[in-house]
C-alpha atoms as a PDB file:
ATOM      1  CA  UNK A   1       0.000   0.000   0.000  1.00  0.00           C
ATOM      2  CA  UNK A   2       1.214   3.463  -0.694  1.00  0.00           C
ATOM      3  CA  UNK A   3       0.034   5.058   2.371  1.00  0.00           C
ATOM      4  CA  UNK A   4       2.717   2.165   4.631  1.00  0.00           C
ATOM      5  CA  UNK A   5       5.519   2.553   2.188  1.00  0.00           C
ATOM      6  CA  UNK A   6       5.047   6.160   2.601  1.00  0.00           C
ATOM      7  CA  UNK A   7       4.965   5.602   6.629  1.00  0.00           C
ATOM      8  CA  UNK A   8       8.207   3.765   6.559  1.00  0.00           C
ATOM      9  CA  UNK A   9       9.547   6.141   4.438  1.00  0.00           C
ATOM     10  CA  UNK A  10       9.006   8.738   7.144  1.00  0.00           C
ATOM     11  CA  UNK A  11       9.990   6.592   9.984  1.00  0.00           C
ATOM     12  CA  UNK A  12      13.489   5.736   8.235  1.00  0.00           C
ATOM     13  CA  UNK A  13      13.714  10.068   7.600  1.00  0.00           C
ATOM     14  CA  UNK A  14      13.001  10.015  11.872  1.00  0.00           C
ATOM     15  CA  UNK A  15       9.186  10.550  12.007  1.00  0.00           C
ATOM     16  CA  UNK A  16       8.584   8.607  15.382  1.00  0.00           C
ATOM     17  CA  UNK A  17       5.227   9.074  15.073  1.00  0.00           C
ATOM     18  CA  UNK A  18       4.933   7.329  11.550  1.00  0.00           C
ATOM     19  CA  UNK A  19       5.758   4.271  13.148  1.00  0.00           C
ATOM     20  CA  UNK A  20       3.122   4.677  15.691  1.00  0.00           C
ATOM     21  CA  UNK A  21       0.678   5.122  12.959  1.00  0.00           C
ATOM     22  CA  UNK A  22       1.885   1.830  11.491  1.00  0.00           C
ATOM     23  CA  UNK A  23       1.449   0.694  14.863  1.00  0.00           C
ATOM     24  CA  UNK A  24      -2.071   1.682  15.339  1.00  0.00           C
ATOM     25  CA  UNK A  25      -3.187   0.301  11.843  1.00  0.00           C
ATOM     26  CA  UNK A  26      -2.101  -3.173  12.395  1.00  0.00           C
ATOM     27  CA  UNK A  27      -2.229  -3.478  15.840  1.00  0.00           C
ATOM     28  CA  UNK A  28      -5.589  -5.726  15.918  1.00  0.00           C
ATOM     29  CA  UNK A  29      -4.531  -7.329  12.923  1.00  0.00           C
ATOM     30  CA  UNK A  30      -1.086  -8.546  14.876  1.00  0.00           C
ATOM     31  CA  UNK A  31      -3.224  -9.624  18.173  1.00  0.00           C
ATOM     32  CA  UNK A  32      -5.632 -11.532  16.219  1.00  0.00           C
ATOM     33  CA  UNK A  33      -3.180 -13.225  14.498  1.00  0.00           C
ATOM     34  CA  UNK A  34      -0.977 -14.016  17.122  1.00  0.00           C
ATOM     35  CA  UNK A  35      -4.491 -14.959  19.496  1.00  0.00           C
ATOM     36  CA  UNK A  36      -5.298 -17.510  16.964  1.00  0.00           C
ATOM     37  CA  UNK A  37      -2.026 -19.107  16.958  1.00  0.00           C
ATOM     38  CA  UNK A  38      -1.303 -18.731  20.804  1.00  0.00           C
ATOM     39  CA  UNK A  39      -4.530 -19.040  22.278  1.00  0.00           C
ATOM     40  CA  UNK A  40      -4.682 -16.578  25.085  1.00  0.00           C
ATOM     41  CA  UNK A  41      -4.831 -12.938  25.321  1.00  0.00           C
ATOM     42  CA  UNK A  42      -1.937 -12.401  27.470  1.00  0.00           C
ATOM     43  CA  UNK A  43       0.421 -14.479  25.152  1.00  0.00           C
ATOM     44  CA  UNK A  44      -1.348 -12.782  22.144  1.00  0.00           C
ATOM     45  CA  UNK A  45       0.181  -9.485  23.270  1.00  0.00           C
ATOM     46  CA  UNK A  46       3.424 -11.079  24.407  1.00  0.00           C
ATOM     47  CA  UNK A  47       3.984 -11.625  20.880  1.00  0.00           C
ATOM     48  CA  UNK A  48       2.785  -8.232  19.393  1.00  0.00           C
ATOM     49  CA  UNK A  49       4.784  -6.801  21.249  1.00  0.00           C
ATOM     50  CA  UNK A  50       7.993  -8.964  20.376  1.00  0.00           C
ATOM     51  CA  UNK A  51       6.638  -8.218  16.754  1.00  0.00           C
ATOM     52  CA  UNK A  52       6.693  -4.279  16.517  1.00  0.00           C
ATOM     53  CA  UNK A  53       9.804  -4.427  18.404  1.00  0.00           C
ATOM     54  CA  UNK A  54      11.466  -6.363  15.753  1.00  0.00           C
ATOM     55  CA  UNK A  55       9.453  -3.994  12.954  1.00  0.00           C
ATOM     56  CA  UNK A  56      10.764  -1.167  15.030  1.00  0.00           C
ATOM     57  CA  UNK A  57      14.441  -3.030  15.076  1.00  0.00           C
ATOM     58  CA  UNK A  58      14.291  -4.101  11.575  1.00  0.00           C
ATOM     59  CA  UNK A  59      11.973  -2.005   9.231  1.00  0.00           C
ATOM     60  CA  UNK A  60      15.494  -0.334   7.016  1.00  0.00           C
ATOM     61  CA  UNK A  61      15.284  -4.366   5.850  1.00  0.00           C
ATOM     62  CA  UNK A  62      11.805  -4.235   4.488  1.00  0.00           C
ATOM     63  CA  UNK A  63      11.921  -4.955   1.072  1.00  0.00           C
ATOM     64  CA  UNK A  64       9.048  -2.892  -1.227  1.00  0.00           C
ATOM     65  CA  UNK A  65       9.332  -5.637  -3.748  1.00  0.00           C
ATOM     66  CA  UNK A  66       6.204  -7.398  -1.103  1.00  0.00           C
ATOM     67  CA  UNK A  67       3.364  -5.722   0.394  1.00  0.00           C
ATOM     68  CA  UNK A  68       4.618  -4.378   4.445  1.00  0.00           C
ATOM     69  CA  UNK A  69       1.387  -6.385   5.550  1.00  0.00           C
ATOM     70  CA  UNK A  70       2.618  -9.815   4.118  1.00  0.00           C
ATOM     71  CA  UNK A  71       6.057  -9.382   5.762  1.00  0.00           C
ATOM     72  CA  UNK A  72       4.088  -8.382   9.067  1.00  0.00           C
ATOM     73  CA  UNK A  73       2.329 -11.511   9.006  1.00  0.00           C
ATOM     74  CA  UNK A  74       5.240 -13.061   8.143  1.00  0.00           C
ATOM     75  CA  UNK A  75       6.916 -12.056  11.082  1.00  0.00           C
ATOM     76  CA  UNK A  76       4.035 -12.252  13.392  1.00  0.00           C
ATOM     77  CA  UNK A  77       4.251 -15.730  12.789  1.00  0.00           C
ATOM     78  CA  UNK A  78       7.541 -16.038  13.086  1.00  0.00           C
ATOM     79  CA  UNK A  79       7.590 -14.416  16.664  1.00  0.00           C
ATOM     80  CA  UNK A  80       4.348 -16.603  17.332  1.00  0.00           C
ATOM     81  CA  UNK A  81       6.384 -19.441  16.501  1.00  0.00           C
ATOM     82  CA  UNK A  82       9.434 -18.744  18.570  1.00  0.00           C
ATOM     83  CA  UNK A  83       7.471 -18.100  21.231  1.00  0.00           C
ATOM     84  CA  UNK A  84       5.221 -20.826  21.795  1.00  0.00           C
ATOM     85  CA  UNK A  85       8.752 -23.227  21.236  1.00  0.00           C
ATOM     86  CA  UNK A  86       9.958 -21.350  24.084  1.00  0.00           C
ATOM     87  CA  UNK A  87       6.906 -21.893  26.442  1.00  0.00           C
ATOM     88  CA  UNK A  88       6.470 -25.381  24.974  1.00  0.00           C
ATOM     89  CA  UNK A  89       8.624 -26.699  28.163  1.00  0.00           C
ATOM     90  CA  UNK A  90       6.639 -24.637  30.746  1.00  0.00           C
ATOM     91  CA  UNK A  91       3.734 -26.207  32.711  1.00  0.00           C
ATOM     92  CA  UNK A  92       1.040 -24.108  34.156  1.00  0.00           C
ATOM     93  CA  UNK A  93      -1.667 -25.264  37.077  1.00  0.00           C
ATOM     94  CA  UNK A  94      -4.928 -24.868  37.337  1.00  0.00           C
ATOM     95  CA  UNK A  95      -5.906 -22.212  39.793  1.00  0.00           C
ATOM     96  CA  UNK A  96      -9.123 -20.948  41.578  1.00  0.00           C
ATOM     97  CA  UNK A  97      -9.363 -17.833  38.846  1.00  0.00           C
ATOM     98  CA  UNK A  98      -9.173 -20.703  36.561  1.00  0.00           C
ATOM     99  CA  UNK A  99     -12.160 -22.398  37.519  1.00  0.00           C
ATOM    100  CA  UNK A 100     -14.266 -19.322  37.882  1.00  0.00           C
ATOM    101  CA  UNK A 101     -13.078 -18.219  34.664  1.00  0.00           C
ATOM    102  CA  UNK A 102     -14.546 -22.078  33.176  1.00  0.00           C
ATOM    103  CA  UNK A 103     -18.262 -21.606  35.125  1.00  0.00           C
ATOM    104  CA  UNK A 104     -18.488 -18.130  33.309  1.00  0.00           C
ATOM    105  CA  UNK A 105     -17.420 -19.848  29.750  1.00  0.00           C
ATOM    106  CA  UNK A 106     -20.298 -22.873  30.724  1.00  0.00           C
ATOM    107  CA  UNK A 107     -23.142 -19.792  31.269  1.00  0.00           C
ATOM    108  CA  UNK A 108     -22.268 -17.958  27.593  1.00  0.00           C
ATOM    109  CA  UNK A 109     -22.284 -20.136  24.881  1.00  0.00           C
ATOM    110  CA  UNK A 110     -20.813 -17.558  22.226  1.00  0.00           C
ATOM    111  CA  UNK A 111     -17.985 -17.522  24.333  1.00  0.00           C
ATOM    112  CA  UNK A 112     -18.277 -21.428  25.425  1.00  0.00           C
ATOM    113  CA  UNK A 113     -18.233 -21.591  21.241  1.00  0.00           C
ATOM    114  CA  UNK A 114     -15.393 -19.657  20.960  1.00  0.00           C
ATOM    115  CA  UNK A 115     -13.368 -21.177  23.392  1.00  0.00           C
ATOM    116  CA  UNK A 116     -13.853 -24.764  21.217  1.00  0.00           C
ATOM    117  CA  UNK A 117     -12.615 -23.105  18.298  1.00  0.00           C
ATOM    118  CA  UNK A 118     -10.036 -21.426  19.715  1.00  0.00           C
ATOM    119  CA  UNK A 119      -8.541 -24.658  21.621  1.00  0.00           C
ATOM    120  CA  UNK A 120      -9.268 -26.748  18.137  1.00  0.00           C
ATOM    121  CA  UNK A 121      -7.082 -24.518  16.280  1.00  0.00           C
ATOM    122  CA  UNK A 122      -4.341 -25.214  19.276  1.00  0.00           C
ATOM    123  CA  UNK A 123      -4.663 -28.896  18.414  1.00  0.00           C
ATOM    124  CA  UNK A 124      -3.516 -28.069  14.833  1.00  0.00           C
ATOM    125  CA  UNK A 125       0.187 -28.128  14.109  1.00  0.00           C
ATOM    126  CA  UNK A 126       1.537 -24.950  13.673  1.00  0.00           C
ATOM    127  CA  UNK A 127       2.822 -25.006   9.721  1.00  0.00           C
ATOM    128  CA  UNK A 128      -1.087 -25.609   9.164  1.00  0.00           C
ATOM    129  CA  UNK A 129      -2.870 -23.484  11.907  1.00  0.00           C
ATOM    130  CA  UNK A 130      -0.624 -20.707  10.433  1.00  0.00           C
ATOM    131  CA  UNK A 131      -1.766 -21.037   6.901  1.00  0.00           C
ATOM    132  CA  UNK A 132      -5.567 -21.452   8.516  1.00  0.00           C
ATOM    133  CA  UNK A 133      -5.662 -18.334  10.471  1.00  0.00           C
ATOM    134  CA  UNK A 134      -4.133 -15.989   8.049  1.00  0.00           C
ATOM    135  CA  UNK A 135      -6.451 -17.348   5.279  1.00  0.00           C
ATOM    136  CA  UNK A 136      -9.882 -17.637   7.222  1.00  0.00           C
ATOM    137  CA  UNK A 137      -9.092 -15.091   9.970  1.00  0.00           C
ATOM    138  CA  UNK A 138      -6.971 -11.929   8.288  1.00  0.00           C
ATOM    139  CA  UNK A 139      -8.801 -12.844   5.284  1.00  0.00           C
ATOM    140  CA  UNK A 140      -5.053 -13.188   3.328  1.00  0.00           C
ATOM    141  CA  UNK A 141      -5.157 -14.514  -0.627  1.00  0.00           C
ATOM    142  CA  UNK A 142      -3.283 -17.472  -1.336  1.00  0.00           C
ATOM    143  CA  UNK A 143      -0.816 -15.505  -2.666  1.00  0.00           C
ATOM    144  CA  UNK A 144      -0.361 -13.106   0.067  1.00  0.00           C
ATOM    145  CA  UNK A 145       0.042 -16.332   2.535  1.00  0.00           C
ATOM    146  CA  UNK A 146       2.799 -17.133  -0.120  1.00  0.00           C
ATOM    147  CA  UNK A 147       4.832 -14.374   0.625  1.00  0.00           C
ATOM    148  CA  UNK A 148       3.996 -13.895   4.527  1.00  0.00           C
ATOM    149  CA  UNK A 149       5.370 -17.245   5.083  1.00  0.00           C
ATOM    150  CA  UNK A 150       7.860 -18.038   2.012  1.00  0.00           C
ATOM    151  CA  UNK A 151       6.415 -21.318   1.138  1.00  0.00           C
ATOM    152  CA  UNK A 152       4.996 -21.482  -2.593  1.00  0.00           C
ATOM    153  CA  UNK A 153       1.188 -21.482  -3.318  1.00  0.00           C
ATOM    154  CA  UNK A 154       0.231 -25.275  -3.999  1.00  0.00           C
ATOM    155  CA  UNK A 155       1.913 -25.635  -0.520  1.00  0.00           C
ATOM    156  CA  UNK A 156       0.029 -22.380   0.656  1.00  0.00           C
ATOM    157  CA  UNK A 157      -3.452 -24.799  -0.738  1.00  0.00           C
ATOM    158  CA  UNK A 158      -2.339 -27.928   0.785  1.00  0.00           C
ATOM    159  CA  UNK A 159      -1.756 -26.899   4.259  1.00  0.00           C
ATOM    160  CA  UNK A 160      -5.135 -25.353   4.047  1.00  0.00           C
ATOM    161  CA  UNK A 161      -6.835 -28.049   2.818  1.00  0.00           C
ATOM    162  CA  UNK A 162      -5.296 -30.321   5.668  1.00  0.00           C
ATOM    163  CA  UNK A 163      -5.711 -27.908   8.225  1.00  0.00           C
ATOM    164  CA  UNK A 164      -9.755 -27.030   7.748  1.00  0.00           C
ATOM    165  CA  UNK A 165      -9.658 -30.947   7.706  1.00  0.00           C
ATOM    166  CA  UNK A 166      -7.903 -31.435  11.145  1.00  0.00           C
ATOM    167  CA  UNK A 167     -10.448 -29.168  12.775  1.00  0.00           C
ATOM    168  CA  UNK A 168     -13.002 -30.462  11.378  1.00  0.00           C
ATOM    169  CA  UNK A 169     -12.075 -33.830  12.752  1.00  0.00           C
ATOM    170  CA  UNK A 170     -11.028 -32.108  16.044  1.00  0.00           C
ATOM    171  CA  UNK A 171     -14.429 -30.334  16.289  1.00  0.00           C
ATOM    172  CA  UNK A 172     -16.202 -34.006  15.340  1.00  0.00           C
ATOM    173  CA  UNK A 173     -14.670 -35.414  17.931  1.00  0.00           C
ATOM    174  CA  UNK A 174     -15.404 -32.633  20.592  1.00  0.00           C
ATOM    175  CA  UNK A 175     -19.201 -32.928  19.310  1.00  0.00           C
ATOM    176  CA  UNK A 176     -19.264 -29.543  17.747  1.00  0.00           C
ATOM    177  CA  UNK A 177     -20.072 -30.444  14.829  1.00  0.00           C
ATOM    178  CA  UNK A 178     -22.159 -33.627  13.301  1.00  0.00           C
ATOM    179  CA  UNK A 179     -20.094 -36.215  11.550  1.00  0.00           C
ATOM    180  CA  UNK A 180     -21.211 -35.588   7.523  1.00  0.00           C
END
């Protein structure tokens, strides 16, 4: 887009507040992202903020051959990634706010709803979650997945086609859905 190259031009030339504008434009976009692949709020922002740091850190690489959004995402995911490797080897316990936080989930069923989808998607390997929420959730073309995560586009189809496949056999299972 013309508007972000013209943002990072301005940020390279010392316009602090260019970046912030980045910042603010993507922000949901990052959280979202980085939500669906995580799976809690908390983590979700963890990893924004490890991603604009490295934007902040690294945007004189950006390359305006690809649109800034792809190599967001790309990085996003990256971070994502790197991050839930790390925590991969930590254990956490179940605590009182825990189980008042699961009666409130069992009284909403939007949220009860959302809460299945949202620990499906954590049953889904990462290289196809990945492709899955920046298709179905950002809304990405194939294309644009392409370049976000370097892979080329009949891999881009693939891990999309095995991925709605995986939840939908997770969701089966968990009697969301009705085996067809």
């Amino acid at each position: 887009m013309p508007e972000d190259l013209e943002l990072i031009n301005r940020f390279l030339s010392g316009d602090m507040e260019a970046f912030e504008m980045l910042v603010k434009k993507y922000q949901n976009r990052v959280i979202n992202t980085a939500y669906s692949l995580a799976g809690n709020v908390s983590d979700a922002e963890d990893i924004a903020q490890d991603t604009f740091l490295k934007i902040y850190h690294g945007l004189n690489s950006f390359k305006a051959q690809a649109k800034f959004s792809s190599w967001l995402y790309r990085i996003t995911v990256n971070t994502a990634y790197d991050f839930l490797r790390a925590q991969k080897h930590k254990t956490e316990s179940l605590e009182e706010a825990d189980c008042e936080n699961i009666r409130a989930k069992e009284n909403n069923p939007d949220l009860l709803t959302r809460e299945l989808i949202q620990g499906a998607l954590g049953e889904i390997p990462f290289d196809f979650r990945s492709v899955l929420t920046l298709r179905e959730l950002n809304g990405l073309s194939y294309e644009e997945i392409s370049q976000a995560l370097k892979i080329n586009i009949g891999t881009v189809e693939s891990r999309l086609f095995r991925a709605r496949r995986i939840l939908k056999g997770i969701l089966t299972r968990k009697g969301a859905l009705k085996n067809v």
